[in-house]
Protein backbone atom coordinates (compact mmCIF):
# COMPACT_ATOMS: atom_id res chain seq x y z
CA UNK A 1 33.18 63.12 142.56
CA UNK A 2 32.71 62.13 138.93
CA UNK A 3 33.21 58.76 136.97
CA UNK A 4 34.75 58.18 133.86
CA UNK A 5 35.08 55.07 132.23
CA UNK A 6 37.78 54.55 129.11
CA UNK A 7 39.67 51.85 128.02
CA UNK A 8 43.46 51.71 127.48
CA UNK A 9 46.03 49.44 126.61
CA UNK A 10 48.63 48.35 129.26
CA UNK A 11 52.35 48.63 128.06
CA UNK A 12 55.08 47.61 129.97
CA UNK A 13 52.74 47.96 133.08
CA UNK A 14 51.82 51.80 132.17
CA UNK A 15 48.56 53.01 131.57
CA UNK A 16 48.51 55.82 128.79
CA UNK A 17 45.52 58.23 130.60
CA UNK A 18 43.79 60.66 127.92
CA UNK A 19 45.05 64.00 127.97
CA UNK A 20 41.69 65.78 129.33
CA UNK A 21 42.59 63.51 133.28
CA UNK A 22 46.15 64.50 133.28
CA UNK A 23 45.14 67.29 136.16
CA UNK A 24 43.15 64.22 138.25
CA UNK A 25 44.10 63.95 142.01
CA UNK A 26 42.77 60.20 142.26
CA UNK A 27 42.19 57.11 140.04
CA UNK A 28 40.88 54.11 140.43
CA UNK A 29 41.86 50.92 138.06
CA UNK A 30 40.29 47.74 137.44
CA UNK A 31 42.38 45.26 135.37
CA UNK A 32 40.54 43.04 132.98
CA UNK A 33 42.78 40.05 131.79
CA UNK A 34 41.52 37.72 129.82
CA UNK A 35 44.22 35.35 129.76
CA UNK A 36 44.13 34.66 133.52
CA UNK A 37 41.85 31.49 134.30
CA UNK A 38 38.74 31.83 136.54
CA UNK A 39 38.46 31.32 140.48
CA UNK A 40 36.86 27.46 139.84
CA UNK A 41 40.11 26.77 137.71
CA UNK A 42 42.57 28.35 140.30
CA UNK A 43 40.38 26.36 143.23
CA UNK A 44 40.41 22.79 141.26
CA UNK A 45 44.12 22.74 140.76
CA UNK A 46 44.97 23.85 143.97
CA UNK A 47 42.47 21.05 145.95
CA UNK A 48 43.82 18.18 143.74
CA UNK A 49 47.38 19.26 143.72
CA UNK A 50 48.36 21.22 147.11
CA UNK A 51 51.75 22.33 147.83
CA UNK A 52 53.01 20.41 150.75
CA UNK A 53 55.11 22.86 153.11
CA UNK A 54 57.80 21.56 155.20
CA UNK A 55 60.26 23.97 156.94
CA UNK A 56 59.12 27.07 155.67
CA UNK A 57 56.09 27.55 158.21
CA UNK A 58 55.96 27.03 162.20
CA UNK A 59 52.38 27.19 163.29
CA UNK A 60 50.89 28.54 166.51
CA UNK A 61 50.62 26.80 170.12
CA UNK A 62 47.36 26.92 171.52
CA UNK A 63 48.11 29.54 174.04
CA UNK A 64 50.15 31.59 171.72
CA UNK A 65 47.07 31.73 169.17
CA UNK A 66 44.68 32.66 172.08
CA UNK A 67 46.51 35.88 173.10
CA UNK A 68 45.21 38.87 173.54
């Protein structure tokens, strides 16, 4: 298997692939954003401002979590 690395634009979530990997069987896509805030930012706002749930979620009982 070979790698090739290129860089495209994304458009109305479509990736315009040069001509010469038009007859590929298999791609693999990494999306850089650089808009998107980082992991610490996403992990402070979310430990000093949780979302309290309340009807939405009905946990577990002991034995039903210990099934096998």
């Amino acid at each position: 298997m070979q790698n090739t690395e290129f860089e495209a634009e994304v458009k109305n979530g479509v990736i315009r692939l040069p001509r010469k990997y038009y007859n590929a069987k298999k791609a693999k896509v990494i999306i850089l954003d650089n808009e998107t805030g980082n992991n610490k930012d996403f992990i402070f706002e979310t430990v000093n401002n949780p979302a309290h749930l309340t009807g939405c979620i009905s946990f577990l009982s002991r034995e039903e979590a210990n099934e096998r």
